[in-house]
C-alpha atoms as a PDB file:
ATOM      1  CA  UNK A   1       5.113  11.823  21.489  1.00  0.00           C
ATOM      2  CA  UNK A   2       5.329  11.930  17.533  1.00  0.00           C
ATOM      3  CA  UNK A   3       6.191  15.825  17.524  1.00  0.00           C
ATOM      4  CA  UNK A   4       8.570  15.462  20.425  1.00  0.00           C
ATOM      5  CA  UNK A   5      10.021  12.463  18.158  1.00  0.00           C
ATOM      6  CA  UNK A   6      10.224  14.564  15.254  1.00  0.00           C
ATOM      7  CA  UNK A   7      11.829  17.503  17.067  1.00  0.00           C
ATOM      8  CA  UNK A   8      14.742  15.191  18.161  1.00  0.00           C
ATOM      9  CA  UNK A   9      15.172  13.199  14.860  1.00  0.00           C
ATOM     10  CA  UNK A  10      17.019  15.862  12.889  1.00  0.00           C
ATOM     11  CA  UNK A  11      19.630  16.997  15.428  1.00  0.00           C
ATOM     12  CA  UNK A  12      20.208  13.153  15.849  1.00  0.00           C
ATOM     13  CA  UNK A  13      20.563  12.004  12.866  1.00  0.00           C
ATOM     14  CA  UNK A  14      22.835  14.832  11.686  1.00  0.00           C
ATOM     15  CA  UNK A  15      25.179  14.179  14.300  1.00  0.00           C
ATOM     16  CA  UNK A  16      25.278  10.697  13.385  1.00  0.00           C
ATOM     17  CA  UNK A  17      25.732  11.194   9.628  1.00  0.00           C
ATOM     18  CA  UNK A  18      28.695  13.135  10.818  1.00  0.00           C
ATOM     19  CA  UNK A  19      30.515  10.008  12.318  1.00  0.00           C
ATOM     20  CA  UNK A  20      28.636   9.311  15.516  1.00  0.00           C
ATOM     21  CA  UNK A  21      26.978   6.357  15.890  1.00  0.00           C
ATOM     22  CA  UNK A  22      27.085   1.980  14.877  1.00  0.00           C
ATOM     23  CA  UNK A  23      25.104  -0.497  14.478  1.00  0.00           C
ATOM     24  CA  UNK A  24      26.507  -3.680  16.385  1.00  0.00           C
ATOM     25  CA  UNK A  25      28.640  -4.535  19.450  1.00  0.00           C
ATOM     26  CA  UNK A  26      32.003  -3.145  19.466  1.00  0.00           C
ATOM     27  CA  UNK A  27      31.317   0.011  18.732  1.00  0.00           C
ATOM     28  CA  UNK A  28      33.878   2.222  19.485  1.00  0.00           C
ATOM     29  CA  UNK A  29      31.903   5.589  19.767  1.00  0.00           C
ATOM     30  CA  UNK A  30      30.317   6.526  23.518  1.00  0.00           C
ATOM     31  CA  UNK A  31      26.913   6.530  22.862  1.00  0.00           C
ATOM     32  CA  UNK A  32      24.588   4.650  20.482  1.00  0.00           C
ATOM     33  CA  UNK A  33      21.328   6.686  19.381  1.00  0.00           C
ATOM     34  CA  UNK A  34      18.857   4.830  18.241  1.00  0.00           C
ATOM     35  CA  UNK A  35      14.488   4.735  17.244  1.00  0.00           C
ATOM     36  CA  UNK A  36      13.005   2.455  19.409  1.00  0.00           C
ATOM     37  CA  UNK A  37      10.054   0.535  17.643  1.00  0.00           C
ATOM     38  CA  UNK A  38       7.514  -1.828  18.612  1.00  0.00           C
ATOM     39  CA  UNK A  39       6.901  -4.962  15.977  1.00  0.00           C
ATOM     40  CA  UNK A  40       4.816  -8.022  16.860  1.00  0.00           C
ATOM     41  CA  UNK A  41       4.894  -6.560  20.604  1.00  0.00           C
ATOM     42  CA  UNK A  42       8.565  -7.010  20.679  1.00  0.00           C
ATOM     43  CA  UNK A  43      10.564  -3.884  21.164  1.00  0.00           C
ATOM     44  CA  UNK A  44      13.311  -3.259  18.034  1.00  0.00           C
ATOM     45  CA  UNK A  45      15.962   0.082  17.280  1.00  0.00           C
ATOM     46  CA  UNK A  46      17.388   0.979  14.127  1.00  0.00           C
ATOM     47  CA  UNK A  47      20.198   4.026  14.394  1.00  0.00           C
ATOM     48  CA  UNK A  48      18.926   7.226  14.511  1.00  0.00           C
ATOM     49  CA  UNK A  49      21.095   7.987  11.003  1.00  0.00           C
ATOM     50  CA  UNK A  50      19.462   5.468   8.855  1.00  0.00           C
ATOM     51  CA  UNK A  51      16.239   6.940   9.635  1.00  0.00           C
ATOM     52  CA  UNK A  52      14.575   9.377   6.943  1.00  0.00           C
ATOM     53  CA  UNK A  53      11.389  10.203   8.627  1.00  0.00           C
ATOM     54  CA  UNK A  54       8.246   9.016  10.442  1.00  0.00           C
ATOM     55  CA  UNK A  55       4.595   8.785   8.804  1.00  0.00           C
ATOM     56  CA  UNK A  56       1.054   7.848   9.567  1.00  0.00           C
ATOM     57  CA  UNK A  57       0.445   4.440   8.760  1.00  0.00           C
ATOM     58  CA  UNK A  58      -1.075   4.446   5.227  1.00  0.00           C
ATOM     59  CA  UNK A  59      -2.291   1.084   3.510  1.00  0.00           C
ATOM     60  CA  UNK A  60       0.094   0.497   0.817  1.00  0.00           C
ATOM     61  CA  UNK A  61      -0.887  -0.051  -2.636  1.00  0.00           C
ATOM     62  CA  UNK A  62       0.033  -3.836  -3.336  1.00  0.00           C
ATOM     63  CA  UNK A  63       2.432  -5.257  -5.515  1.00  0.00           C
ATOM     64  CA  UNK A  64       2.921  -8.651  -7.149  1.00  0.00           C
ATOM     65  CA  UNK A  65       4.915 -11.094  -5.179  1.00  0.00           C
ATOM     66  CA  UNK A  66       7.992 -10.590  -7.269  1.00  0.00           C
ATOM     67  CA  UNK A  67       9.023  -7.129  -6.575  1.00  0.00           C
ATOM     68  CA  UNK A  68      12.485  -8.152  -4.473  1.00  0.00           C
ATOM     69  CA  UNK A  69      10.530  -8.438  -1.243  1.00  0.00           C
ATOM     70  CA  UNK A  70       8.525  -5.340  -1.091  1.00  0.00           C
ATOM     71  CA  UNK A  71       4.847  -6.303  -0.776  1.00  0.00           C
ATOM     72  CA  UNK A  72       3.773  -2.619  -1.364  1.00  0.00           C
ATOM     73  CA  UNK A  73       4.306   1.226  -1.894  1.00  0.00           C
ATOM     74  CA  UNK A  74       2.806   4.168  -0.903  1.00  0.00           C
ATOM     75  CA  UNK A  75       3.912   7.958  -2.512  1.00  0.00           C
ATOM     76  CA  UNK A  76       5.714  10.528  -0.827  1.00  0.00           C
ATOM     77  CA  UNK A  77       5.550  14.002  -1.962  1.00  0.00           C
ATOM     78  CA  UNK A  78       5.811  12.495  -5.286  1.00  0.00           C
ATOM     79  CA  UNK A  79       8.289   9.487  -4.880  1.00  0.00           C
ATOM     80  CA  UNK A  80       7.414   5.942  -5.165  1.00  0.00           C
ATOM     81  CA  UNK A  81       8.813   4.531  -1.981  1.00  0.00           C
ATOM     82  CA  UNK A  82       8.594   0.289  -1.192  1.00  0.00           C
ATOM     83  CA  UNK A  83       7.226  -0.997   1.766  1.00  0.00           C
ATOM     84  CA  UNK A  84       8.738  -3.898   3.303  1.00  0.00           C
ATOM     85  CA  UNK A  85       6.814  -6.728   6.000  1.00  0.00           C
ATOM     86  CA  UNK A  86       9.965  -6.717   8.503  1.00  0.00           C
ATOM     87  CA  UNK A  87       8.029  -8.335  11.080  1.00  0.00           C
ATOM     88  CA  UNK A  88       7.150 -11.295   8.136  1.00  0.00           C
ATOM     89  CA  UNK A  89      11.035 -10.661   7.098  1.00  0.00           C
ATOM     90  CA  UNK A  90      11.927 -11.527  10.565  1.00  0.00           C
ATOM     91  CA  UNK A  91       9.534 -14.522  11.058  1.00  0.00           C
ATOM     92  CA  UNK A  92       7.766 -12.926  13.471  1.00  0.00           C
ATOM     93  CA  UNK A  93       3.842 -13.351  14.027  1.00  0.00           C
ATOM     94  CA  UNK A  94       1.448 -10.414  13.497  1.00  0.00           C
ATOM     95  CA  UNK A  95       2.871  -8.096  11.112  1.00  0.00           C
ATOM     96  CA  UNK A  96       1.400  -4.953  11.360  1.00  0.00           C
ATOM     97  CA  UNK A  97       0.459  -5.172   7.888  1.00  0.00           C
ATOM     98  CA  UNK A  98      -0.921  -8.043   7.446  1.00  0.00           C
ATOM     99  CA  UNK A  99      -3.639  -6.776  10.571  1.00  0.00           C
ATOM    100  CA  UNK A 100      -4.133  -4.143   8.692  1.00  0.00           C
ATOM    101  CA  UNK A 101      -5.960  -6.271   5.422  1.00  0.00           C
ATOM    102  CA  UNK A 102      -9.761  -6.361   5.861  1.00  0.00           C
ATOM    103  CA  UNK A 103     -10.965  -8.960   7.654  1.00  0.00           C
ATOM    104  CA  UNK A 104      -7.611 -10.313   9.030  1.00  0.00           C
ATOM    105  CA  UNK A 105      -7.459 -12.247  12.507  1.00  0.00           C
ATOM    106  CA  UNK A 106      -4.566 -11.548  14.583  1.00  0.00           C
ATOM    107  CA  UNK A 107      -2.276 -14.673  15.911  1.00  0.00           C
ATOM    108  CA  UNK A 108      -3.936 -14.006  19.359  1.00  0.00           C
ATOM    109  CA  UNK A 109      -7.235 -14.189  17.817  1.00  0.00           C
ATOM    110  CA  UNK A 110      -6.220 -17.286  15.819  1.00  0.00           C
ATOM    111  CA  UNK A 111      -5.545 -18.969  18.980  1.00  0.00           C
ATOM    112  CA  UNK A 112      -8.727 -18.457  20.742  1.00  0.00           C
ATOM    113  CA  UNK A 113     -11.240 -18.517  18.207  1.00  0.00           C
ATOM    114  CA  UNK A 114     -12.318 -14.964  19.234  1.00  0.00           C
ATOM    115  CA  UNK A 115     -11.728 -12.017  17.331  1.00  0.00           C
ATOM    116  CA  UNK A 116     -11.596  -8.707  18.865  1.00  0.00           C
ATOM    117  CA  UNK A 117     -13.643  -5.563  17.552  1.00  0.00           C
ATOM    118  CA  UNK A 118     -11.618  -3.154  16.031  1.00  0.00           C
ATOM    119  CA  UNK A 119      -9.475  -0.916  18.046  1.00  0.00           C
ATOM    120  CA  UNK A 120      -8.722   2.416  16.940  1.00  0.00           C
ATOM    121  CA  UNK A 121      -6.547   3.734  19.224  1.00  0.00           C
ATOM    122  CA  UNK A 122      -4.164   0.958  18.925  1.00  0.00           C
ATOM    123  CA  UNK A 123      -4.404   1.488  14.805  1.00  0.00           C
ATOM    124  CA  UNK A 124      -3.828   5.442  15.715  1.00  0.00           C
ATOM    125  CA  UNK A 125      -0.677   4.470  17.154  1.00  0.00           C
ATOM    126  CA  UNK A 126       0.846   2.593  13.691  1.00  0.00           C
ATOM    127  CA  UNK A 127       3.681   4.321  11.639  1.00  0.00           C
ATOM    128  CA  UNK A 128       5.510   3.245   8.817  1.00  0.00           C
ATOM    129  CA  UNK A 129       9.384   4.329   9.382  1.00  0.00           C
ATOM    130  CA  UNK A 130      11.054   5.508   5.878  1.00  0.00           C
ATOM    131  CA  UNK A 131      14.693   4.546   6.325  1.00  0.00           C
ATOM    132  CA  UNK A 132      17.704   5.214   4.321  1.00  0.00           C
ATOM    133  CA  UNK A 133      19.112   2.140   2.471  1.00  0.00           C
ATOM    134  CA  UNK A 134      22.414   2.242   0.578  1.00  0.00           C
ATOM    135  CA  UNK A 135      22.757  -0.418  -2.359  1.00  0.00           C
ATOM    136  CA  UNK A 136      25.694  -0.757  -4.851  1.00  0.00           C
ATOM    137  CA  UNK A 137      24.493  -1.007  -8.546  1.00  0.00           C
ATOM    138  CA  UNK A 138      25.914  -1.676 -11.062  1.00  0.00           C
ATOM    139  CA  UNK A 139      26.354   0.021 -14.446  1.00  0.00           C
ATOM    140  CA  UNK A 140      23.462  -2.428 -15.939  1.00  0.00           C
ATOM    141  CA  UNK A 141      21.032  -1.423 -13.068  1.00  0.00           C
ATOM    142  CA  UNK A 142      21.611  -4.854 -11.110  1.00  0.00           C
ATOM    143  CA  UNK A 143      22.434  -4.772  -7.471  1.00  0.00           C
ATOM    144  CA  UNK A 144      26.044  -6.526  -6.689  1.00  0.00           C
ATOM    145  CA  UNK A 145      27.685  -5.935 -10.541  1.00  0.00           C
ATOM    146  CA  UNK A 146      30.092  -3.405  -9.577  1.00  0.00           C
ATOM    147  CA  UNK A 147      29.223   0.475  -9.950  1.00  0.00           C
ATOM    148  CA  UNK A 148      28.850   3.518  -7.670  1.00  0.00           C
ATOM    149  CA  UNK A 149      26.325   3.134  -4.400  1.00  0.00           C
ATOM    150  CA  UNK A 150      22.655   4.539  -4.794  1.00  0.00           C
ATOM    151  CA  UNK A 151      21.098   6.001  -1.813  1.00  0.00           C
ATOM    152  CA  UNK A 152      17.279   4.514  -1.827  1.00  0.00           C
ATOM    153  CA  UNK A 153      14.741   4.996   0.475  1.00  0.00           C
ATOM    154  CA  UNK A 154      12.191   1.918   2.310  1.00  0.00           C
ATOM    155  CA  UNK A 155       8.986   1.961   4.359  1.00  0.00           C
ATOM    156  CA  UNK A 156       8.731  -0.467   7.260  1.00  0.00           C
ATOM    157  CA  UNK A 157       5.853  -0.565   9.008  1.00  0.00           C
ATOM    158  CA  UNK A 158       5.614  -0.613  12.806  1.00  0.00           C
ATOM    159  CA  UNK A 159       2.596  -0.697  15.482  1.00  0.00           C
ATOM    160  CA  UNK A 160       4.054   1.950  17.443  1.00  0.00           C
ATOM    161  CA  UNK A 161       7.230   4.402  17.544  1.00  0.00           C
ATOM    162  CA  UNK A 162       8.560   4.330  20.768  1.00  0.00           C
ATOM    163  CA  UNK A 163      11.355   7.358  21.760  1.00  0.00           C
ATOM    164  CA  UNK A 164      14.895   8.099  20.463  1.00  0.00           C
ATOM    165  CA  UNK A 165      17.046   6.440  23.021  1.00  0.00           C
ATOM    166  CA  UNK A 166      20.966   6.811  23.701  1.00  0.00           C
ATOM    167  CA  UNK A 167      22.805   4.176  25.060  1.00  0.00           C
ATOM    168  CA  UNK A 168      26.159   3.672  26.004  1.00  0.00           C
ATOM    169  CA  UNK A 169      27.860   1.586  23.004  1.00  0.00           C
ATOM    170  CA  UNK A 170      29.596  -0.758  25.524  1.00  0.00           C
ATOM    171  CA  UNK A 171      26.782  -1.793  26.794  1.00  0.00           C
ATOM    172  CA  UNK A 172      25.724  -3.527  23.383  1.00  0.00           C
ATOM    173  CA  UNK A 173      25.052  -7.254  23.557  1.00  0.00           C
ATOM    174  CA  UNK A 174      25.876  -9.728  21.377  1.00  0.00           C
ATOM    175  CA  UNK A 175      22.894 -11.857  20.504  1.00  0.00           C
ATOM    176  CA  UNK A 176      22.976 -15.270  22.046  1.00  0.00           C
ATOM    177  CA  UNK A 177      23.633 -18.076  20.327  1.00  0.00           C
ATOM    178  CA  UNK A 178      22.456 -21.489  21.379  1.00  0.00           C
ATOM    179  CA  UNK A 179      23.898 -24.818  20.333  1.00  0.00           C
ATOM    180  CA  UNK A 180      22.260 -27.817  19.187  1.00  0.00           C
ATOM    181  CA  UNK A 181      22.620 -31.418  19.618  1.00  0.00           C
ATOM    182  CA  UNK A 182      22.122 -34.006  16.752  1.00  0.00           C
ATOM    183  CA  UNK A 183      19.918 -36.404  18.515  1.00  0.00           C
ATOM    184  CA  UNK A 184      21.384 -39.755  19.060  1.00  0.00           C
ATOM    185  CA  UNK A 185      24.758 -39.279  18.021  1.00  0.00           C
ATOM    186  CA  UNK A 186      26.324 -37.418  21.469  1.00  0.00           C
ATOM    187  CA  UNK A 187      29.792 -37.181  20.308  1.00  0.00           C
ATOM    188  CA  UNK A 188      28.819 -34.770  17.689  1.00  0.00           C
ATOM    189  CA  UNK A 189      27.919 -31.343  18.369  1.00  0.00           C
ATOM    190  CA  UNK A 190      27.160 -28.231  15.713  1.00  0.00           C
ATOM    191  CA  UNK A 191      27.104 -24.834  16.340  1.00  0.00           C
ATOM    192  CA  UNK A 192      23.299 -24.089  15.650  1.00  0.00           C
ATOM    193  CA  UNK A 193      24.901 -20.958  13.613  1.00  0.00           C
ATOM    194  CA  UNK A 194      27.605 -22.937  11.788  1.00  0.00           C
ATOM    195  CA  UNK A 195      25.304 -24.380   9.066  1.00  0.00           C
ATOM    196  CA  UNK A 196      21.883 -22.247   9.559  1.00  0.00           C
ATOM    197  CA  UNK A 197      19.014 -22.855   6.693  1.00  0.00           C
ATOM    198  CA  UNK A 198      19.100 -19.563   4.365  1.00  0.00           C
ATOM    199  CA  UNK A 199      16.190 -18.036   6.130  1.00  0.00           C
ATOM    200  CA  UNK A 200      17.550 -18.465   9.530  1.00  0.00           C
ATOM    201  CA  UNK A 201      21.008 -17.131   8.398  1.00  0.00           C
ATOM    202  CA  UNK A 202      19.095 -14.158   6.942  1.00  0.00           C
ATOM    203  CA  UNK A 203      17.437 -13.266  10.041  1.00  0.00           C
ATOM    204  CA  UNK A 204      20.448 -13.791  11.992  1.00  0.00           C
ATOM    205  CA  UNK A 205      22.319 -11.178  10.400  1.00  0.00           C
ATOM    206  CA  UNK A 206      19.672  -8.961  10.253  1.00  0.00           C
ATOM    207  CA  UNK A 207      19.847  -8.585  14.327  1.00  0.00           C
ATOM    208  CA  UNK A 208      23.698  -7.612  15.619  1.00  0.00           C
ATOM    209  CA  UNK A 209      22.896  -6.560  19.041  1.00  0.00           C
ATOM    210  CA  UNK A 210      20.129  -6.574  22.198  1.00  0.00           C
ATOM    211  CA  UNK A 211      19.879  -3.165  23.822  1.00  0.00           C
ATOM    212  CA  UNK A 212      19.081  -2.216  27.616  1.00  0.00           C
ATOM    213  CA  UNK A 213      17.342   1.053  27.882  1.00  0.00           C
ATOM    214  CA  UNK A 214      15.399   1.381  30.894  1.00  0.00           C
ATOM    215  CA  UNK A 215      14.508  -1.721  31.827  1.00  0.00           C
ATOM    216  CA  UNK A 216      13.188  -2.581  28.288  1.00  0.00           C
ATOM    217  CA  UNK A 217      15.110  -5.450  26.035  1.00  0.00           C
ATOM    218  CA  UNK A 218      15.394  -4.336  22.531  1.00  0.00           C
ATOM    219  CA  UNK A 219      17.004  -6.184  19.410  1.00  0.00           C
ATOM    220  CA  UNK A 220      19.191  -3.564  17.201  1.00  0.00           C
ATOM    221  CA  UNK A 221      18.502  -4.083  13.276  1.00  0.00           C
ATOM    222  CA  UNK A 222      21.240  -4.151  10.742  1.00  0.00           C
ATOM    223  CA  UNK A 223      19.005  -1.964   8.099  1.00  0.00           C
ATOM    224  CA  UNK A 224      21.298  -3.106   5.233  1.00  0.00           C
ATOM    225  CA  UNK A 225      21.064  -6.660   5.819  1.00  0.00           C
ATOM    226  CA  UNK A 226      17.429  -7.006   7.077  1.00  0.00           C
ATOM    227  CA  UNK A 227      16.381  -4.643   3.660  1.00  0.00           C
ATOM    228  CA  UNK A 228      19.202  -4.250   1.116  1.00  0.00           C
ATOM    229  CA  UNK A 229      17.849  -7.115  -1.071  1.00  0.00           C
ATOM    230  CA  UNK A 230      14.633  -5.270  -1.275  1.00  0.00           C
ATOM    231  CA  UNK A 231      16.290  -2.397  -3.175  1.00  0.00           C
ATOM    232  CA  UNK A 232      17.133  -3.971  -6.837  1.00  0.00           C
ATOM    233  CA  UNK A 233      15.453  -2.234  -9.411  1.00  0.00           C
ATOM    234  CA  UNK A 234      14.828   1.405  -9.743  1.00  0.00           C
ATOM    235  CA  UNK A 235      12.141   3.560  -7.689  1.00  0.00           C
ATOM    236  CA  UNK A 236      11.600   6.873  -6.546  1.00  0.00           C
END
């Protein structure tokens, strides 16, 4: 699977660079290409052209908790490249690297009081996807002060690299939105998106679109938005 992955992954991604390919609903191109991932055994896709290249899962070499978001980094060929917790980012349960920490229990685990022996061949299966993040900096070094944009690079880790899938743009989703009731007062009713708290309204615009690709559900990731603020500062 990885080498047929890593055969298709150029090709891709060059014709997206080109002018193919989105990242939301309303795309007007015919196809969307995309890397389907697995994170906290949901099923996730980030566009083929964001995507730098595919690794092993390494550990990453920690980092204090106030490096902009990035709880780690690993080298690559000589470049210093930040990994980010997406799965934590997202407020999902079991992050892949948090299993990963010696003597960790998984939520499952958690749950039942039981914690299963190690299994290598689901470790075998974990990558860490280096992605292609664009940031504007400005002329002091600080993200959002004006200034040309800096092509960086970011590690997510995943438990398992799915395929390269292509789906038709038009069949996109929009992701639903639910509304909530104040309790007690039933004459006044709020969007629950109108007024989100800051992490909800981070990790709503982190996720523009649910994809259908063989009978599988997937959420599309906004790269930029889920990772951009994990970019300030210089690296690699």
């Amino acid at each position: 699977m990885q080498a047929d992955l890593a055969s298709q992954m150029p090709a891709e991604a060059s014709h997206h660079r080109s002018g193919g390919g989105g990242t939301g609903p309303g795309d007007k191109d015919e196809s969307l290409t995309v890397l389907a991932f697995v994170l906290a055994g949901q099923d996730f896709a980030v566009p083929v052209s964001a995507v730098r290249e595919i690794l092993e899962y390494r550990d990453p070499i920690p980092l204090p908790a106030e490096s902009g978001g990035a709880i780690g980094m690993i080298d690559l060929r000589g470049k210093t490249i930040p990994i980010v917790d997406l799965a934590t980012r997202l407020g999902l349960a079991g992050s892949p690297v948090a299993e990963s920490a010696p003597g960790s229990i998984r939520p499952a685990e958690a749950a039942t009081g039981k914690q299963d022996a190690p299994n290598p061949s689901r470790d075998a299966e974990k990558r860490i996807i280096v992605l292609d993040i664009v940031s504007a900096t400005g002329p002091g070094g600080e993200d959002g002060a004006g200034g040309s944009d800096e092509l960086r690079h970011i590690g997510i880790p995943c438990e398992e690299v799915s395929d390269v899938w292509r789906v038709p743009a038009s069949t996109v989703e929009a992701v639903p939105r639910l509304r909530a009731v104040v309790p007690h007062r039933a004459d006044t009713a709020v969007e629950a998106s109108a007024n989100p708290r800051p992490r909800d309204a981070a990790q709503g615009a982190a996720v523009t679109g649910v994809l259908r690709h063989e009978g599988r559900l997937a959420l599309l990731i906004d790269h930029h938005a889920a990772l951009g603020a994990s970019v300030a500062g210089p690296h690699g």
